[in-house]
Protein backbone atom coordinates (compact mmCIF):
# COMPACT_ATOMS: atom_id res chain seq x y z
CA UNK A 1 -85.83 -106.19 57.73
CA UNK A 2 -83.72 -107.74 54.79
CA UNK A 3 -84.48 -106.27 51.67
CA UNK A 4 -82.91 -105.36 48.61
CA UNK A 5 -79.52 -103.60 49.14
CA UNK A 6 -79.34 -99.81 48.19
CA UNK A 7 -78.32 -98.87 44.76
CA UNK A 8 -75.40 -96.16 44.92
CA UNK A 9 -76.02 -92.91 42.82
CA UNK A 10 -73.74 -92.96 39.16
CA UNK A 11 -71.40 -89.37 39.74
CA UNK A 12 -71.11 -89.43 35.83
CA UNK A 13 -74.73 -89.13 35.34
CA UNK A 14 -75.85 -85.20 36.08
CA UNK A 15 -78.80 -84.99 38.29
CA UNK A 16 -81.80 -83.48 36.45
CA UNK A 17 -81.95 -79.89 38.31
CA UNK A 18 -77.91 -79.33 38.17
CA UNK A 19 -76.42 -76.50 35.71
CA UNK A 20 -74.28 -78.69 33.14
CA UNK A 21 -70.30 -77.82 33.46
CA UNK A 22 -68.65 -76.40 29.95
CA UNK A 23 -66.09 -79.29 28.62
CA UNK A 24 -63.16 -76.23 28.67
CA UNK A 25 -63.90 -75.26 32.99
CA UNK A 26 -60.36 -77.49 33.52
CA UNK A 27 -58.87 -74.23 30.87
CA UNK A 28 -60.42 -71.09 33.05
CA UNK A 29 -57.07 -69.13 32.77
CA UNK A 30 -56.15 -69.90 28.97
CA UNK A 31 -60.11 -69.26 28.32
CA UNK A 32 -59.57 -66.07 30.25
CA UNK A 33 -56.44 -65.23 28.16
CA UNK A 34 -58.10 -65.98 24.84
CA UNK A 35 -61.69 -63.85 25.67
CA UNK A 36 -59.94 -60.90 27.68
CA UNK A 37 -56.89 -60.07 25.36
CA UNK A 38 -56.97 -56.32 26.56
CA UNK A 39 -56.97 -55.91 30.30
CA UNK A 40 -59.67 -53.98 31.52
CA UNK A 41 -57.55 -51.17 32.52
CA UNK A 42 -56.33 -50.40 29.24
CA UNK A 43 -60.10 -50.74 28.44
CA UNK A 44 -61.00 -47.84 30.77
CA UNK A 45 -58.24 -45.71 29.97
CA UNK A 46 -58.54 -45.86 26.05
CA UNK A 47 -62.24 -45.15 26.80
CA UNK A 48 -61.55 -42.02 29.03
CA UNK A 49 -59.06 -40.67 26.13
CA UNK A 50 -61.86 -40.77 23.86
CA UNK A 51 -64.05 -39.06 25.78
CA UNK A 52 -61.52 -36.55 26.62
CA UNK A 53 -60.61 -36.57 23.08
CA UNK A 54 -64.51 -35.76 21.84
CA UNK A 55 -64.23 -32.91 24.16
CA UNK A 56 -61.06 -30.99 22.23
CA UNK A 57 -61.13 -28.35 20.10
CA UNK A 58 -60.96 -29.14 16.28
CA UNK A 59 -57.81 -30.19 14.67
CA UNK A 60 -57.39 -26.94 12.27
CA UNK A 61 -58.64 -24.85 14.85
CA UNK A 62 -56.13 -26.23 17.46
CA UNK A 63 -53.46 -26.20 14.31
CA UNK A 64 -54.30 -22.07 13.89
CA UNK A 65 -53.63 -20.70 17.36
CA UNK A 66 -50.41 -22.79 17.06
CA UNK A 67 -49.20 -20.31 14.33
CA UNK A 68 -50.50 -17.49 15.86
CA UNK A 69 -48.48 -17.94 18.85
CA UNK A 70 -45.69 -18.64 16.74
CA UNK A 71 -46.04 -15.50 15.18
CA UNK A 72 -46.31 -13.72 18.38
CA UNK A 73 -43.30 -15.00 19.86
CA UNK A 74 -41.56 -14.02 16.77
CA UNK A 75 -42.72 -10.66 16.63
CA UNK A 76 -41.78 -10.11 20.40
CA UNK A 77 -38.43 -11.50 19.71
CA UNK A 78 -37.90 -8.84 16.66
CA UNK A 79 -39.20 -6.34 18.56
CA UNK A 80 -36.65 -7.06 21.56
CA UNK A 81 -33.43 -7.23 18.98
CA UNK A 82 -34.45 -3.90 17.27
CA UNK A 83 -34.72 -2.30 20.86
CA UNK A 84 -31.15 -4.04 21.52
CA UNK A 85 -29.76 -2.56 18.39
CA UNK A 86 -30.99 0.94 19.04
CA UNK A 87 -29.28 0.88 22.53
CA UNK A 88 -26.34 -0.74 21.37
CA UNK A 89 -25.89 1.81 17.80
CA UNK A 90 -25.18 4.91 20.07
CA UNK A 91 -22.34 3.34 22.36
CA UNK A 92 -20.99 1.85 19.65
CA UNK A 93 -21.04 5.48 17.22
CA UNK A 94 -19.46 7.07 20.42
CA UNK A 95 -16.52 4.37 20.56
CA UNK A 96 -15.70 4.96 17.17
CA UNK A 97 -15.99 8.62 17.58
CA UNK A 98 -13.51 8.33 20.43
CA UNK A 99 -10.97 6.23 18.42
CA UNK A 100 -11.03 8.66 15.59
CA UNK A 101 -10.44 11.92 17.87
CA UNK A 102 -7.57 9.40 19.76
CA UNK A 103 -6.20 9.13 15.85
CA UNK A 104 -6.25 12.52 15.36
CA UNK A 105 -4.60 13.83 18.60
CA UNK A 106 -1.99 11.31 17.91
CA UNK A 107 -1.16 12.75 13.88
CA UNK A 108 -1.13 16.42 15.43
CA UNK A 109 0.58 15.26 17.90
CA UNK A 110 3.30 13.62 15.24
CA UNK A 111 3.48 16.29 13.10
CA UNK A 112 4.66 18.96 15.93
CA UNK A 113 7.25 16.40 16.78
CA UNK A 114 8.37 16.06 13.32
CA UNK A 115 8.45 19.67 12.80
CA UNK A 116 10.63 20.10 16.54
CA UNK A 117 13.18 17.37 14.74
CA UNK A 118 12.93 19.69 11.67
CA UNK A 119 13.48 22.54 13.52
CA UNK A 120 16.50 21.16 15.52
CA UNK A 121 18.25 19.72 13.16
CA UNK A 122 18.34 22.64 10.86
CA UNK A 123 19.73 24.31 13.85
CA UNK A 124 22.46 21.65 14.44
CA UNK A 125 23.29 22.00 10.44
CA UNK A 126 23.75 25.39 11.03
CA UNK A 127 26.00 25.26 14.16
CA UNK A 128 28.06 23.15 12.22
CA UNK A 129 28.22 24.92 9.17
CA UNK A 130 29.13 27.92 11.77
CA UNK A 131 31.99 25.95 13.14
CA UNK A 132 33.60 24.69 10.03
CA UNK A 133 33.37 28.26 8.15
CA UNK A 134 35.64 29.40 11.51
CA UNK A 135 38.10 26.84 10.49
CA UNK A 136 38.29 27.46 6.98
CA UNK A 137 36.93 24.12 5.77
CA UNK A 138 33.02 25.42 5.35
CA UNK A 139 32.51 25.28 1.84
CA UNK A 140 34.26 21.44 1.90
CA UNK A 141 31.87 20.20 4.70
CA UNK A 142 28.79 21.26 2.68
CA UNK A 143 29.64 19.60 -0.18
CA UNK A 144 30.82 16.78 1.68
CA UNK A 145 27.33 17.14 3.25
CA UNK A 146 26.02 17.42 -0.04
CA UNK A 147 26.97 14.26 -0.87
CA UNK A 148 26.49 11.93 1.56
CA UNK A 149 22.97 13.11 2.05
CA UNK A 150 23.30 14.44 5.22
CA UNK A 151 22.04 17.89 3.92
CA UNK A 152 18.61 19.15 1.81
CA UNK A 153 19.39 19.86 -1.87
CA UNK A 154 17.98 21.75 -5.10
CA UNK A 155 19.27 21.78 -8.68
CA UNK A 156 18.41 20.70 -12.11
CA UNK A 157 17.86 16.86 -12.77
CA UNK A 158 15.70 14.03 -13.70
CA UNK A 159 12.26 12.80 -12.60
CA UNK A 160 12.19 8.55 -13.86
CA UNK A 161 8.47 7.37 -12.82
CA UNK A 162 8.47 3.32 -12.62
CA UNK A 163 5.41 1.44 -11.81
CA UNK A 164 4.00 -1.81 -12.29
CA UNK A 165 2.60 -3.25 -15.36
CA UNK A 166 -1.59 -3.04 -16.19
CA UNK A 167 -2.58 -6.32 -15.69
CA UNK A 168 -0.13 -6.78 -12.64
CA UNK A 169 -0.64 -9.76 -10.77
CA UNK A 170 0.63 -12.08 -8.04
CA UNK A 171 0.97 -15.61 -10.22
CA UNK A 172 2.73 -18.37 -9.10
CA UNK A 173 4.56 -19.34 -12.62
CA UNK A 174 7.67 -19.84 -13.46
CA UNK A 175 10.04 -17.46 -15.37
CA UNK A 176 13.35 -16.24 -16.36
CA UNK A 177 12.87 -13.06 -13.93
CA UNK A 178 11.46 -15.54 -11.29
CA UNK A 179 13.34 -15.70 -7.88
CA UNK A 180 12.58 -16.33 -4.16
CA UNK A 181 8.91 -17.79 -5.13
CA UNK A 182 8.23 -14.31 -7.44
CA UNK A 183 7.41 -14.94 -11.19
CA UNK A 184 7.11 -12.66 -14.11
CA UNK A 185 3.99 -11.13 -12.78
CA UNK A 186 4.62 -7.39 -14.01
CA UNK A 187 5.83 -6.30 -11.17
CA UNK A 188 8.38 -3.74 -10.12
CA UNK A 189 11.22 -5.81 -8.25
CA UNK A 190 13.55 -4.87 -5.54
CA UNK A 191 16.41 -5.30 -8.24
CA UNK A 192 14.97 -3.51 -10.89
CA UNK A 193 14.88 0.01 -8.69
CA UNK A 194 18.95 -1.29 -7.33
CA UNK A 195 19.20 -1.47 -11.63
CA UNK A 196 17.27 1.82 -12.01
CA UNK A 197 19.39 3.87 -9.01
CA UNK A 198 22.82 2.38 -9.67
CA UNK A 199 22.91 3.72 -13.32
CA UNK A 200 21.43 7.04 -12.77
CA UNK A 201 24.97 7.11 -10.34
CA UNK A 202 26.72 6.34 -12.85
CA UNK A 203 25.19 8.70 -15.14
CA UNK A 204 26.56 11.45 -13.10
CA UNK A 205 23.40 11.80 -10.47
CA UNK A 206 25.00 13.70 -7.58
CA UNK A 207 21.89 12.91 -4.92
CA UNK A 208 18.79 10.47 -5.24
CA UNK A 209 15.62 9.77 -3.83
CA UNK A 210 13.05 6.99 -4.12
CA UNK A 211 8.96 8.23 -3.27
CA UNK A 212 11.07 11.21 -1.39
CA UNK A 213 13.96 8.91 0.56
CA UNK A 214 17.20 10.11 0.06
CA UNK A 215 19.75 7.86 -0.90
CA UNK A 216 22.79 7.65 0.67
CA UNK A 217 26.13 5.48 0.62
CA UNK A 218 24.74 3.06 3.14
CA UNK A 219 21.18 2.99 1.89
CA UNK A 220 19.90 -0.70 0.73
CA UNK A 221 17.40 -1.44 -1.82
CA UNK A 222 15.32 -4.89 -0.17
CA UNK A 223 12.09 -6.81 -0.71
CA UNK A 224 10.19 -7.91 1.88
CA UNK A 225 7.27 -10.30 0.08
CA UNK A 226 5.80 -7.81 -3.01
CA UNK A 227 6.84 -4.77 -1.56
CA UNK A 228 10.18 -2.93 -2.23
CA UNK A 229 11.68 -1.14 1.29
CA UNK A 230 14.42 1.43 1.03
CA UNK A 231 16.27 1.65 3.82
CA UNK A 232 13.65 -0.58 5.45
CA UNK A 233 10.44 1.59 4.87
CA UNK A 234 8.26 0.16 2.34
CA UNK A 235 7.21 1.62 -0.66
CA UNK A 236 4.37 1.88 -2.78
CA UNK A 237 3.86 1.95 -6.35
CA UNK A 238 4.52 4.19 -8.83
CA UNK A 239 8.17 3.98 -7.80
CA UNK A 240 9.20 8.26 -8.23
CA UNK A 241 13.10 8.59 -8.39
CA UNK A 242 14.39 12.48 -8.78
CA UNK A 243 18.09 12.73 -9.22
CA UNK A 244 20.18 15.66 -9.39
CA UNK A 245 22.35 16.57 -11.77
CA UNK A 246 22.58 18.40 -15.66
CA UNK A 247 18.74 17.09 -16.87
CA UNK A 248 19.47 16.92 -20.32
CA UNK A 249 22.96 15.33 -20.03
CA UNK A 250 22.36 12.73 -17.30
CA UNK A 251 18.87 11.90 -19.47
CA UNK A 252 20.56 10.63 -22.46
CA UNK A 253 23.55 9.08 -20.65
CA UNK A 254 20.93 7.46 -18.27
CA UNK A 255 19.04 6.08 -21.48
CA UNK A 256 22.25 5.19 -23.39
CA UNK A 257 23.82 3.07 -20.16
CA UNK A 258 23.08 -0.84 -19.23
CA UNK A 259 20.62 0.13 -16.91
CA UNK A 260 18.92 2.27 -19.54
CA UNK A 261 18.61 -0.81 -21.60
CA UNK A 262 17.45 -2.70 -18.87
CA UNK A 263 14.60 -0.61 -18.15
CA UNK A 264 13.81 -0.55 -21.88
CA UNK A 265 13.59 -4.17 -21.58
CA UNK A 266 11.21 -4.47 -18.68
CA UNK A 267 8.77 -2.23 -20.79
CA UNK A 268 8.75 -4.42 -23.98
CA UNK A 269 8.79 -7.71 -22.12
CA UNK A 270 6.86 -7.74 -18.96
CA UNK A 271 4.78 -4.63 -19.42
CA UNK A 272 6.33 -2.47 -16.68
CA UNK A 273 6.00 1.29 -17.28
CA UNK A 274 8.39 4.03 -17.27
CA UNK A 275 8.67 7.54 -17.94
CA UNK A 276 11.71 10.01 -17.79
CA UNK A 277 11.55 13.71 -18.04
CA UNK A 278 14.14 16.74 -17.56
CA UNK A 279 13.42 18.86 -14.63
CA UNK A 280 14.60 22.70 -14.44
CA UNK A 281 14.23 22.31 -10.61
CA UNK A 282 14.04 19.63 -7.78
CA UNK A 283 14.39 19.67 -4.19
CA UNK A 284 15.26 16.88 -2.15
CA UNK A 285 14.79 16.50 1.57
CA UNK A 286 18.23 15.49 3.30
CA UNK A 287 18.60 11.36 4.81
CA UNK A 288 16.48 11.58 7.97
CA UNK A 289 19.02 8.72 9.83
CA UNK A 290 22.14 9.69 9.00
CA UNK A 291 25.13 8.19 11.12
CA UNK A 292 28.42 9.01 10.37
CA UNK A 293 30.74 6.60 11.78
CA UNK A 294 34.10 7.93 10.31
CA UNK A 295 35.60 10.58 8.09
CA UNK A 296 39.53 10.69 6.80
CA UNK A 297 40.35 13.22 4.02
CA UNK A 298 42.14 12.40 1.18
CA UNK A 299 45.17 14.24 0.18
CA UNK A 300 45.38 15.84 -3.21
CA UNK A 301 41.86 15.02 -3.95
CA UNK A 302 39.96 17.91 -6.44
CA UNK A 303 37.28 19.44 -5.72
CA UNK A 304 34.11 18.13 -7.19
CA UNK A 305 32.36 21.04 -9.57
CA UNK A 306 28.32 19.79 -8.43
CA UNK A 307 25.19 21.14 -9.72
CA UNK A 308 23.32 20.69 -6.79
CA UNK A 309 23.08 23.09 -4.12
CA UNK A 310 22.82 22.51 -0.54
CA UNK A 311 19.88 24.53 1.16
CA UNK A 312 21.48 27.92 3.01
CA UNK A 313 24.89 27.10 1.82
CA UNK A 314 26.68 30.73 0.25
């Protein structure tokens, strides 16, 4: 049969029953991007923390048993430091009670050596003094003795008290006493005692001590920093310095000398103070390191007329 020729259907035309397509299908995955920003599974979570969240206790209530642990830790941690310390207060009471009985045995134990040198050398000085009384030469070797400070002595003589001035202090200025880094501070120097002994010698002092060591012809007169050593034992102030000899006469010469002066000097210009005073009666121990390298008698020489007295000497 010829007929008419069938008409194709028109694609751009929907069909009636067919769900129209949206004009942005080509853009699924931007479309996507724009609609979903959050992905679901931060969705679910941030939905499951606030239903956890609902569940919790209340902020201040939550905030309050904070503190009150807090406070419980701290107390248990005061409690355990105070139980620490009363342990630790006895052991460390007994240590120090066991370094002051170790102190103590040592001192006793000191003294009864110093009293067995004491004891033996008097008996040495008395051996000798037996010795040289067999030869004839006894009375000699005590004054001898006597004077070099190899024996104890008592007599008549002066008692000269220096010490440092009131407001002495340890000042770094300068001054026309200053020497070695030490400034006019109103202290007692090393040379000021060597000014002090040297002219009660040449007063007439026939045996000196300084805070109780005897002087002798090979005894030095030092500083070491601010303190003054005699014979290298260090000294404290007041600076005591007996000297034997006629009080009254070797007082005024004393006074009347350089040295005298000097002294005076040191009172009116730095503050350093000084007292003198006659004395009916002093003893004075004898050098406690005496070494006697040599001895060579002169001929012709007088004997010395001395107010001090050597201890068991006739």
């Amino acid at each position: 049969m010829c007929g008419m020729p069938q008409q194709r259907p028109d694609r751009s035309s929907p069909s009636p029953g067919a769900a129209q397509r949206r004009p942005d299908a080509s853009m699924s995955l931007l479309t996507n991007v724009m609609e979903h920003s959050l992905d679901d599974g931060y969705a679910q979570a941030a939905a499951r923390r606030g239903a956890v969240g609902s569940s919790r206790l209340p902020t201040a209530l939550s905030g309050r048993l904070w503190l009150a642990a807090g406070l419980v830790l701290a107390a248990v941690v005061v409690t355990l430091g105070a139980a620490q310390a009363q342990v630790s207060a006895p052991t460390a009471a007994k240590e120090r009670q066991k370094l002051i009985d170790r102190v103590q045995t040592e001192t006793r134990s000191a003294d009864a050596l110093q009293k067995d040198v004491d004891s033996l050398r008097e008996t040495v000085s008395a051996e000798q003094q037996k010795a040289l009384r067999a030869t004839g030469g006894g009375d000699q070797a005590a004054l001898l003795g006597l004077l070099a400070g190899a024996t104890p002595v008592h007599g008549p003589g002066v008692k000269l008290v220096v010490d440092d001035a009131k407001e002495a202090s340890t000042g770094d200025g300068g001054g026309p006493r200053e020497s070695n880094g030490f400034a006019d501070t109103g202290r007692v120097r090393d040379r000021d005692m060597q000014h002090v002994v040297n002219g009660l010698w040449a007063s007439g002092a026939e045996a000196v001590t300084v805070n109780g060591q005897r002087l002798t012809a090979l005894s030095a007169i030092r500083a070491a920093g601010d303190a003054i050593l005699v014979d290298n034992k260090p000294l404290a102030p007041p600076y005591t310095v007996l000297a034997i000899g006629d009080g009254e006469r070797l007082s005024k010469a004393f006074q009347d000398s350089e040295d005298g002066q000097y002294l005076r000097l040191l009172q009116s210009d730095y503050g350093i103070r000084a007292n003198i005073s006659v004395q009916k009666e002093l003893e004075l121990a004898a050098a406690p390191s005496l070494t006697v390298r040599y001895a060579k008698p002169v001929a012709g020489a007088p004997k010395a007329d001395s107010a001090a007295h050597g201890k068991g000497s006739k």
